[in-house]
Every structure is written in structure tokens, then in C-alpha cells.
N, C-alpha and C. Protein backbone atom coordinates (compact mmCIF):
# COMPACT_ATOMS: atom_id res chain seq x y z
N UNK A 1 38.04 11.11 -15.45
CA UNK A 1 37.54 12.28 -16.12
C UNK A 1 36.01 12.29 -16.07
N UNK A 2 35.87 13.41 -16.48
CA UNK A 2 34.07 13.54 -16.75
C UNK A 2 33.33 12.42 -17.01
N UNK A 3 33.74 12.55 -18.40
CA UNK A 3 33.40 11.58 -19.63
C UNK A 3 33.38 10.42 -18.98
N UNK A 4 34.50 10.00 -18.31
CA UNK A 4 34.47 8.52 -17.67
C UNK A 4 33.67 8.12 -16.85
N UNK A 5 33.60 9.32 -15.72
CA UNK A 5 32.34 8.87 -15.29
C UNK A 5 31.11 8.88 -15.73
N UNK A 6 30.52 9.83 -16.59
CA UNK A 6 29.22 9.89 -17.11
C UNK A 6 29.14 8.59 -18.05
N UNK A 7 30.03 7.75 -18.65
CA UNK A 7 30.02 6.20 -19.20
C UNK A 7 29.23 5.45 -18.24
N UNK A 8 30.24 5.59 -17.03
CA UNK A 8 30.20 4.44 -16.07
C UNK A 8 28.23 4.79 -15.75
N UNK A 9 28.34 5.85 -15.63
CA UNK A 9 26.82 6.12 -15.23
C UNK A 9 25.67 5.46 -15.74
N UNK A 10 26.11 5.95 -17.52
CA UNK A 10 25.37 5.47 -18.41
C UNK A 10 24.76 3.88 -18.21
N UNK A 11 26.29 3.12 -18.30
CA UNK A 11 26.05 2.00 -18.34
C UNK A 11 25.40 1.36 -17.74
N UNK A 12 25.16 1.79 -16.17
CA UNK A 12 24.45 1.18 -14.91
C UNK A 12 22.73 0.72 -15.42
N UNK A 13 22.72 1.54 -16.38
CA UNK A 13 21.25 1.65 -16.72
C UNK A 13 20.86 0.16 -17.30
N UNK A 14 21.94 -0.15 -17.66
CA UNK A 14 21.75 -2.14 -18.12
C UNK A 14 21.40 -3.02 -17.63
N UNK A 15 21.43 -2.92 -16.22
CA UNK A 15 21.38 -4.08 -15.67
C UNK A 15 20.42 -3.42 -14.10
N UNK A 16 19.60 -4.42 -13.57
CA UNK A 16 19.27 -4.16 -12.44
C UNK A 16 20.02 -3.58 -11.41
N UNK A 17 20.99 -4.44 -11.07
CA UNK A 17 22.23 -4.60 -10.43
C UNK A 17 23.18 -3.21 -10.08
N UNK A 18 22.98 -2.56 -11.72
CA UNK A 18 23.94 -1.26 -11.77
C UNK A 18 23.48 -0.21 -11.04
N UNK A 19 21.87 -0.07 -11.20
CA UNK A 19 20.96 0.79 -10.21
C UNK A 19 22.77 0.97 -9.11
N UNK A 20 22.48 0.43 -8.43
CA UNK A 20 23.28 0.25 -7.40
C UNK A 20 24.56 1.01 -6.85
N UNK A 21 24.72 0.97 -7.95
CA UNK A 21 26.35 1.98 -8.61
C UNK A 21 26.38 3.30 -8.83
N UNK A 22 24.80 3.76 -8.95
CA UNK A 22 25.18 5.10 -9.76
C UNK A 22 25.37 5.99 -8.25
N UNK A 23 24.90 6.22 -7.27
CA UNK A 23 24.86 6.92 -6.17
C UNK A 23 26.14 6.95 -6.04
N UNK A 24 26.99 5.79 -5.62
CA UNK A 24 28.61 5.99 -5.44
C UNK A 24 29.16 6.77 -6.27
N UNK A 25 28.96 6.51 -7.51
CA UNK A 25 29.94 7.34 -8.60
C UNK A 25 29.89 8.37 -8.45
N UNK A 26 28.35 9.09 -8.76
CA UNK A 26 28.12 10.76 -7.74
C UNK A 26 28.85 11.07 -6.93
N UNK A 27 29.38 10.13 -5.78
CA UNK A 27 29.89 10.62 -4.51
C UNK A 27 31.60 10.78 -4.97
N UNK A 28 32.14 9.51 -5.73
CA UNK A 28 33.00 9.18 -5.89
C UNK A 28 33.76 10.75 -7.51
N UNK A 29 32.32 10.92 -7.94
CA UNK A 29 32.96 12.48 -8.51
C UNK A 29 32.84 13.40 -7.87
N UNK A 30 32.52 13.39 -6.86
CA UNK A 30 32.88 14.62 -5.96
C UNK A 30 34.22 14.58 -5.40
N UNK A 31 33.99 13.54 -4.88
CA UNK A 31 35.83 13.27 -3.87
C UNK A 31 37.11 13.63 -5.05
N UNK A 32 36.62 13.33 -6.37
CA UNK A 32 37.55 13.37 -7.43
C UNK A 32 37.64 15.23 -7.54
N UNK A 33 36.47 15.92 -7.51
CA UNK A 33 36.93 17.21 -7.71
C UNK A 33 35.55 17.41 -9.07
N UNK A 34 35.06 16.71 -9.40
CA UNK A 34 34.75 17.07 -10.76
C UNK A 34 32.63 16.69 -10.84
N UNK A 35 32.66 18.39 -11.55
CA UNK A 35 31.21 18.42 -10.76
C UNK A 35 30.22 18.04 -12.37
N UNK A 36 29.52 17.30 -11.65
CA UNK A 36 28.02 16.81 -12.64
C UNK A 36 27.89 17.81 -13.49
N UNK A 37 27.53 17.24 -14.72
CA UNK A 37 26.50 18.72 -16.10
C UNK A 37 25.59 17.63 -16.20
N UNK A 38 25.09 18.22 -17.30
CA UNK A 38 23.47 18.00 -17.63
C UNK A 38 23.41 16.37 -18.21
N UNK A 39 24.82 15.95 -18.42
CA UNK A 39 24.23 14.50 -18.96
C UNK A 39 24.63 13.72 -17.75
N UNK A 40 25.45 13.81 -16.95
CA UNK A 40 25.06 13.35 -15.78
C UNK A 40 24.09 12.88 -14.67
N UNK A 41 23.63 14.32 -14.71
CA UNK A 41 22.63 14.19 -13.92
C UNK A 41 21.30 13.39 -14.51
N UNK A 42 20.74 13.43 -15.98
CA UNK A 42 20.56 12.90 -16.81
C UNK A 42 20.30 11.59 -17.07
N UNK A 43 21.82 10.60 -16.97
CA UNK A 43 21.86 9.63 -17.19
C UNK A 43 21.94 9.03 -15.61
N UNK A 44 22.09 9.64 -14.80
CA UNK A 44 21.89 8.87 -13.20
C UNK A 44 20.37 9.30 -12.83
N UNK A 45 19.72 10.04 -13.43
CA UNK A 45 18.07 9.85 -13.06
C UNK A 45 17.51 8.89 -13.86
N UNK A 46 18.05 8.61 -15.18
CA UNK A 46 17.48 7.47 -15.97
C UNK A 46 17.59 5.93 -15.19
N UNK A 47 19.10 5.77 -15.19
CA UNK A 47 19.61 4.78 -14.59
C UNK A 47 18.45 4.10 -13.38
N UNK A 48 18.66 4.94 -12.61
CA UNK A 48 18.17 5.59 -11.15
C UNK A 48 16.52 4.44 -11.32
N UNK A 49 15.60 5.13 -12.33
CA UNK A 49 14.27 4.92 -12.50
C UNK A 49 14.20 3.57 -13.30
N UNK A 50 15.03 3.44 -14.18
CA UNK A 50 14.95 2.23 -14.75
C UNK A 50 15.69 0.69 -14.06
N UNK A 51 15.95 1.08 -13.03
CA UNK A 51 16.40 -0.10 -12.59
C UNK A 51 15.84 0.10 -11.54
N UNK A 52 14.46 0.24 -11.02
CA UNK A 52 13.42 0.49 -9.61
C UNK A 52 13.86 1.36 -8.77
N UNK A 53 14.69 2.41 -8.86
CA UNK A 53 14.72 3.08 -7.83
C UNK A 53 14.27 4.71 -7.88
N UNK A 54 12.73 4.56 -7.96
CA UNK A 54 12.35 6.00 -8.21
C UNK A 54 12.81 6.96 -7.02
N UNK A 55 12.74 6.58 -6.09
CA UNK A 55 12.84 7.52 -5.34
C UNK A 55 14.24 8.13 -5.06
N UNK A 56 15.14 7.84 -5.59
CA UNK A 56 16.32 7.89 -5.94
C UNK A 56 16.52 8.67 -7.11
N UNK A 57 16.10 8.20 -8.17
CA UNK A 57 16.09 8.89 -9.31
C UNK A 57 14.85 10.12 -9.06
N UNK A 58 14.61 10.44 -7.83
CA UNK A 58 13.76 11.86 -7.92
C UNK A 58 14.85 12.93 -7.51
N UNK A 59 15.59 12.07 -6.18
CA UNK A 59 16.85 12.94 -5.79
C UNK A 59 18.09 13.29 -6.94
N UNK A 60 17.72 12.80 -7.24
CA UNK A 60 19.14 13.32 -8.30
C UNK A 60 18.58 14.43 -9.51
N UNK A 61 17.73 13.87 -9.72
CA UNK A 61 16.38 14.63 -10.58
C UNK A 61 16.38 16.77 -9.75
N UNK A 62 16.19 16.40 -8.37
CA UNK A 62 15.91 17.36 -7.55
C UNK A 62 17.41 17.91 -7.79
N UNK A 63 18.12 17.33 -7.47
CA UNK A 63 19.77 18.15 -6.84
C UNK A 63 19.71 18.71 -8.64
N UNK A 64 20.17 18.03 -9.43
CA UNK A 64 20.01 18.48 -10.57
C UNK A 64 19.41 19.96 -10.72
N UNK A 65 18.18 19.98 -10.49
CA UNK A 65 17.20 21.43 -10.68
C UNK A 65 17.54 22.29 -9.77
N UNK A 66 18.21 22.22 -8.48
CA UNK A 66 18.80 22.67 -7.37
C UNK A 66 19.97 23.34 -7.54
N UNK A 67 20.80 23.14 -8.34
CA UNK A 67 22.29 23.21 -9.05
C UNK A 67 22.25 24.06 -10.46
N UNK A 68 20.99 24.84 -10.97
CA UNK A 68 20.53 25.00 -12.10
C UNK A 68 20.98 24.34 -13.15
N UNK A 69 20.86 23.23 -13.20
CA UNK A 69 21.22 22.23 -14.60
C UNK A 69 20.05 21.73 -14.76
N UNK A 70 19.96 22.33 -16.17
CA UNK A 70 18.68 21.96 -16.86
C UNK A 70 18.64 20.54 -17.64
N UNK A 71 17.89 19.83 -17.16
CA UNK A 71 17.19 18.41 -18.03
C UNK A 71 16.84 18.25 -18.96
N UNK A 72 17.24 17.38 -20.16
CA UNK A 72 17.15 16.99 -21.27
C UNK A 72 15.93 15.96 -21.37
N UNK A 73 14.64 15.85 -22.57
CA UNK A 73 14.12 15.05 -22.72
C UNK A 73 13.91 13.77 -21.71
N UNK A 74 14.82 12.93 -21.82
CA UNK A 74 15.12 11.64 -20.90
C UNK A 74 15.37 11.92 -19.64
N UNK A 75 16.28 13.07 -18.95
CA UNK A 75 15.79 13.48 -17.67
C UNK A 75 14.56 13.57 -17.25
N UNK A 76 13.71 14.23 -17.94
CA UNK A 76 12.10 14.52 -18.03
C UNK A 76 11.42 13.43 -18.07
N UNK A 77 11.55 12.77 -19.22
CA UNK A 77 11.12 11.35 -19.07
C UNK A 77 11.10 10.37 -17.75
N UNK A 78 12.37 10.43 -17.53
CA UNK A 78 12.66 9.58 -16.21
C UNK A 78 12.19 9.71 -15.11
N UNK A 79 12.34 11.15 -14.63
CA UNK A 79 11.56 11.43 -13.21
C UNK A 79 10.32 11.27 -13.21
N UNK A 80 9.41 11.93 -14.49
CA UNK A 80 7.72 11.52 -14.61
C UNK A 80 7.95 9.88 -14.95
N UNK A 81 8.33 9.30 -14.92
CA UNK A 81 8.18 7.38 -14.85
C UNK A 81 8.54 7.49 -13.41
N UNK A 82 9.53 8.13 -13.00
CA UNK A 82 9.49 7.70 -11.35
C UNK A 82 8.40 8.47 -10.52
N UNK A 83 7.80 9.74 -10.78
CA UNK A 83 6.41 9.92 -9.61
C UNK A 83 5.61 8.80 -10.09
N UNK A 84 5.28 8.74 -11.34
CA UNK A 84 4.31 7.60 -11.51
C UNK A 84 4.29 6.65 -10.79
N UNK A 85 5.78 5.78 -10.73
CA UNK A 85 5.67 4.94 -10.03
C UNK A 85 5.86 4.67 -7.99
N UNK A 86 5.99 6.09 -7.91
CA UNK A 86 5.70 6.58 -6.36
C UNK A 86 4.51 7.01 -6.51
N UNK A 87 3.31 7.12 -6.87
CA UNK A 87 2.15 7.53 -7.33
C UNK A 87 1.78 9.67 -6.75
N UNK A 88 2.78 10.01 -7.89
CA UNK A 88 3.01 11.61 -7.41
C UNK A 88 2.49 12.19 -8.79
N UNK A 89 1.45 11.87 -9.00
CA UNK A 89 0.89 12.31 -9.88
C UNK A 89 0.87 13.53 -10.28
N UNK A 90 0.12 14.30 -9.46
CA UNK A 90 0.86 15.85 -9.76
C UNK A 90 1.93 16.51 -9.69
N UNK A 91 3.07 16.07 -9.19
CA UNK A 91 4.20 15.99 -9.62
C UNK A 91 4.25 15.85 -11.24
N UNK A 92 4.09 14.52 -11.46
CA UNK A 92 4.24 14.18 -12.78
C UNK A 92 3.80 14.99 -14.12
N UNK A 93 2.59 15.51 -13.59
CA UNK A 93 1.89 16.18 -14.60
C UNK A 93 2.72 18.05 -15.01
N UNK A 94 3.41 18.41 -13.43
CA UNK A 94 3.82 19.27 -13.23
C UNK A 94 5.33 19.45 -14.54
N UNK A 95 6.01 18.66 -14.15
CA UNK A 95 6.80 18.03 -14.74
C UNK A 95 6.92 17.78 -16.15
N UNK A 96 5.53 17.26 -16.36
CA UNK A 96 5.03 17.15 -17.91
C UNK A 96 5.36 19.01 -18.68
N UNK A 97 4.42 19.43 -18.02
CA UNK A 97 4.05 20.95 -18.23
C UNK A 97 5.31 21.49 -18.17
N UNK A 98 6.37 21.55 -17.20
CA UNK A 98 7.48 22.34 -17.33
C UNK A 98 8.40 21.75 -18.33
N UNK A 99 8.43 20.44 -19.07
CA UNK A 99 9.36 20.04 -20.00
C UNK A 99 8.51 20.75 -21.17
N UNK A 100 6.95 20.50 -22.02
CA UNK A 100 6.56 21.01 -22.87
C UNK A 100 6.54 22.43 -22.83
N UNK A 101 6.80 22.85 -21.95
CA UNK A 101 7.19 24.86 -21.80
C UNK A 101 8.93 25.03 -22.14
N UNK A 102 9.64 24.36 -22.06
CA UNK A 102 11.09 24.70 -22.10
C UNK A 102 11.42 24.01 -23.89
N UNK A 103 10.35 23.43 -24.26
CA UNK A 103 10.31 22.77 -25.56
C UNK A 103 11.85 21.74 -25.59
């Protein structure tokens, strides 16, 4: 189910290691039939950034905004920690500005 996967997502965010996992599950809810919402996408850009993989957690970040599913706080959060740490500064700042406009 959804739910199950958006857990499994969540959880990845624990461990270095899980980084690893979240891309499959994406793939692996598609093959299932059952399409990403907002905490999804969400919790696999967090995941994504907090376990070193910004540039990863920009793509999901992107498909996300691509798909019109709008980002929560910690989506926002996450991707501006990942230009930072791809040094996309204006990105980041961009980013900044469009989360404090959507309040």
C-alpha cells in the first residue's frame, strides 16, 4: 500500500545505508500501480539529502514539482541542504523564496 511504502521511505532516512533504498522503492511503486503524494516525495528528498545524496534528492525534489505536488516544509528544507551541498546557491536561495511565498 501507500502507507507502506511511504514507511519504508521514511525509514531509509536512518541510516546511511538506506539512502540506497529509496530510488528502488519509487520504482518498485510504480511497477505496483501506486503513484507518489506529497509525503512521499517528501520523505524520499529528505532521505535522499540526509544520507549524502544531494543530487538525488534534487531529482526527486524536481519530479515532485514536475507532477504538481507541492512540498511541505522538510521537502523545502531538504533540497536547499542539497544545492548547498552541490554548491547551487541560487538555486537555494530561489527555493528559500518560493517556500516563504507559499507560507
Amino acid at each position: 500500500s501507500l502507507g507502506e511504502f511511504n514507511a519504508a521511505i521514511s525509514a531509509c532516512a536512518g541510516s546511511y545505508a538506506g539512502g540506497a533504498r529509496v530510488l528502488p522503492l519509487l520504482r518498485a511503486m510504480k511497477e505496483a500501480g501506486l503513484a507518489p503524494d506529497a509525503r512521499t516525495f517528501n520523505s524520499a528528498t529528505y532521505a535522499l539529502q540526509k544520507t549524502g545524496r544531494p543530487e538525488q534528492a534534487l531529482g526527486v525534489f524536481a519530479a515532485m514539482c514536475v507532477r504538481g505536488v507541492a512540498p511541505n516544509s522538510a521537502g523545502y528544507t531538504a533540497a536547499i541542504a542539497a544545492c548547498a551541498a552541490t554548491g547551487r546557491w541560487r538555486r537555494a536561495v530561489a527555493l528559500l523564496t518560493e517556500m516563504e511565498l507559499r507560507g
